[in-house]
N, C-alpha and C. Protein backbone atom coordinates (compact mmCIF):
# COMPACT_ATOMS: atom_id res chain seq x y z
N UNK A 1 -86.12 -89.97 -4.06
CA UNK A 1 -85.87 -89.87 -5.48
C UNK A 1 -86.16 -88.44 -5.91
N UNK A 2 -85.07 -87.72 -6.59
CA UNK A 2 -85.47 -86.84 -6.51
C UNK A 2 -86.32 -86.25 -8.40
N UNK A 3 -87.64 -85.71 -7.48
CA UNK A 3 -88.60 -85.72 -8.94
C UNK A 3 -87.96 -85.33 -9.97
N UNK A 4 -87.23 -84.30 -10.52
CA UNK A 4 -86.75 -83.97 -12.16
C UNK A 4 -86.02 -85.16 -12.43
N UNK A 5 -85.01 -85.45 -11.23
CA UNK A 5 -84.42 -86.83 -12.36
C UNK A 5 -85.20 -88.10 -12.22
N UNK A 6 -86.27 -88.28 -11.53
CA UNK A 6 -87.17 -89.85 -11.71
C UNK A 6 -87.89 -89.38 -12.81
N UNK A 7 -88.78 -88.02 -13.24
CA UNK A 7 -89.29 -87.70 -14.17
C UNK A 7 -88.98 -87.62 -15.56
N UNK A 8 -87.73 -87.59 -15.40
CA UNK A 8 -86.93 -87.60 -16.58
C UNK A 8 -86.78 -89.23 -16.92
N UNK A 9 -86.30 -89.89 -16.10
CA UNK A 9 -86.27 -91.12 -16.18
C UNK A 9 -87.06 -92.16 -16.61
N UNK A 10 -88.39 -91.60 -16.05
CA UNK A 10 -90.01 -91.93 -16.50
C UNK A 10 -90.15 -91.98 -17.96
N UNK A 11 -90.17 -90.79 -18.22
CA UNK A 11 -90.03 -90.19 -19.83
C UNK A 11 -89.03 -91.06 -21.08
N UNK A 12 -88.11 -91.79 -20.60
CA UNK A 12 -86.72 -91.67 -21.42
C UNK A 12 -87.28 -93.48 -20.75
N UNK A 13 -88.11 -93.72 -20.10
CA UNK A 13 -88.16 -95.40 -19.66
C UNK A 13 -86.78 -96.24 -19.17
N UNK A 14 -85.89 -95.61 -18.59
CA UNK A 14 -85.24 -95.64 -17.84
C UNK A 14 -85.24 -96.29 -16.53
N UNK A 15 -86.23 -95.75 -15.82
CA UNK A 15 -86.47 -95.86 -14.41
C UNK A 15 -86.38 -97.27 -13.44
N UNK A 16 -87.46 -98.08 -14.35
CA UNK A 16 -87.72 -99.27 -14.46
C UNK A 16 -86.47 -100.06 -14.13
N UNK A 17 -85.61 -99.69 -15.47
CA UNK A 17 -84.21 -100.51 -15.43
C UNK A 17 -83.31 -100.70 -14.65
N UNK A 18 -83.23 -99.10 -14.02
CA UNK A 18 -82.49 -98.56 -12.93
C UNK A 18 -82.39 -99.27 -11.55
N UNK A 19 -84.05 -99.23 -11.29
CA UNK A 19 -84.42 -99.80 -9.90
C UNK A 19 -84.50 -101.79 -10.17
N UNK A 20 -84.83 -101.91 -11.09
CA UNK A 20 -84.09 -102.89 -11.40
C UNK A 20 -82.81 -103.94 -10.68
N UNK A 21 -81.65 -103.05 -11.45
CA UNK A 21 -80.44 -103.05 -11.47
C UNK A 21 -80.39 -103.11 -9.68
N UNK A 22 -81.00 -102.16 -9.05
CA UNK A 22 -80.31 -101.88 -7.74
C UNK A 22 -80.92 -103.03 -7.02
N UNK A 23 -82.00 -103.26 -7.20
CA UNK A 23 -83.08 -104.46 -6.57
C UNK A 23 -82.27 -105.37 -7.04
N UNK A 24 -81.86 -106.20 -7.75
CA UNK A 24 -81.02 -107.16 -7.78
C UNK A 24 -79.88 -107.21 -6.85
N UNK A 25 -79.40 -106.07 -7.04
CA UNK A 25 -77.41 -105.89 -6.05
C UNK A 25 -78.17 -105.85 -4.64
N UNK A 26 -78.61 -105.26 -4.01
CA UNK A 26 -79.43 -105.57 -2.80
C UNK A 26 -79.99 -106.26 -2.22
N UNK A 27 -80.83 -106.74 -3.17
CA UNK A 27 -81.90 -108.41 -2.79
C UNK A 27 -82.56 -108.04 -1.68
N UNK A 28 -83.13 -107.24 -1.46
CA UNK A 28 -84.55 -106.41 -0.23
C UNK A 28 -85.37 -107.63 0.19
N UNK A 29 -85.37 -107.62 1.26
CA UNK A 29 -86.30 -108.72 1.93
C UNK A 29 -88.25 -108.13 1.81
N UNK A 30 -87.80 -106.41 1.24
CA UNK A 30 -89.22 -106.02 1.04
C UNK A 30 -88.67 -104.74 0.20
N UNK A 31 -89.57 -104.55 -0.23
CA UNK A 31 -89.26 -102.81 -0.97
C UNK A 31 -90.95 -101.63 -0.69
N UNK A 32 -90.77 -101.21 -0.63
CA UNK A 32 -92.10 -100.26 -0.71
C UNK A 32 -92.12 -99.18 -1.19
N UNK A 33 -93.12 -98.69 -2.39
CA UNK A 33 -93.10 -96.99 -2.89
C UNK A 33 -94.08 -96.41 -2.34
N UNK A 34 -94.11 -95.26 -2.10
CA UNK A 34 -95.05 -93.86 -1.88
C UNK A 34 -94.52 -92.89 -1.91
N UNK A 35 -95.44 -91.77 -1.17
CA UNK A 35 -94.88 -90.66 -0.88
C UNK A 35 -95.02 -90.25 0.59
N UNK A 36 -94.38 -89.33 0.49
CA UNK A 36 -93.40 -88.76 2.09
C UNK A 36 -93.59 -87.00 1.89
N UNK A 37 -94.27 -86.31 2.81
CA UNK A 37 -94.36 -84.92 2.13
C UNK A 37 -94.05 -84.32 0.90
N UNK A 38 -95.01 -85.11 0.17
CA UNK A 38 -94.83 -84.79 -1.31
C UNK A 38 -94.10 -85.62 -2.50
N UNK A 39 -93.12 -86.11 -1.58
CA UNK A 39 -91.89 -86.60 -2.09
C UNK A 39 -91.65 -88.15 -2.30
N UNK A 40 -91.41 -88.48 -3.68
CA UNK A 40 -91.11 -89.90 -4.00
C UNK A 40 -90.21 -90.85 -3.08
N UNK A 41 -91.06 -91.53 -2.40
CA UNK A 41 -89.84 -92.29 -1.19
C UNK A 41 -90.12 -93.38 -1.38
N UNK A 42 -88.94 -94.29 -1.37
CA UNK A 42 -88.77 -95.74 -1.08
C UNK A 42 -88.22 -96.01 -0.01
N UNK A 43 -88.96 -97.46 0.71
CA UNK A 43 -88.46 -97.94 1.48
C UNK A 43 -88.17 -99.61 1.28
N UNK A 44 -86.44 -99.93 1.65
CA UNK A 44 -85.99 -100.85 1.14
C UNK A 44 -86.04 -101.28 2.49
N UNK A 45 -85.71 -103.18 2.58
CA UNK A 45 -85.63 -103.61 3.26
C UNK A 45 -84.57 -104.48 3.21
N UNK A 46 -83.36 -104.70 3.64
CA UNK A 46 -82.90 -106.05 3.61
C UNK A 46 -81.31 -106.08 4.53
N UNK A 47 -81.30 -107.29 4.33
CA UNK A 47 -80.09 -107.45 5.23
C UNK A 47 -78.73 -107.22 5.04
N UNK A 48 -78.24 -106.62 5.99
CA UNK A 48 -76.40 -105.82 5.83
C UNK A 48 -75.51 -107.06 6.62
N UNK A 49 -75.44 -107.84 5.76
CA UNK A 49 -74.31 -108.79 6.46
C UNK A 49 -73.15 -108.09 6.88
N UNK A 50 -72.45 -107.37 6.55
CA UNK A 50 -71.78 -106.98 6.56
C UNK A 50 -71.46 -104.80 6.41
N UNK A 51 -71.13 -104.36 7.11
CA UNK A 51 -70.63 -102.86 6.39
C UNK A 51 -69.30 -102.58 5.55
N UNK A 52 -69.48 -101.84 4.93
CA UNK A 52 -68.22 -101.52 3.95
C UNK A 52 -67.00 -100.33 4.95
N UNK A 53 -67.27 -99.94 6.06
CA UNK A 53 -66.96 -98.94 6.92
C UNK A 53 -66.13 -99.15 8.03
């Protein structure tokens, strides 16, 4: 995630909604936040029945 636009997002309460939105269309068998050298990282989990590719 990259910080100015999650920060911005934060600010404007946005963010929430966002990840939201995507957590639903996905349906993650797990999700996890931290950080990663510095850096806002998620790790999603879930299953690819299928590829779009």
């Amino acid at each position: 995630m990259d910080t100015q636009m999650s920060n911005e997002a934060i600010r404007q309460g946005t963010l929430e909604e966002t990840l939201g939105k995507a957590m639903s269309a996905i349906r993650p068998e797990a999700a996890y936040f931290t950080t990663e050298n510095g850096c806002r990282t998620a790790y999603v989990f879930f299953d690819l029945a299928e590829s779009a590719g």
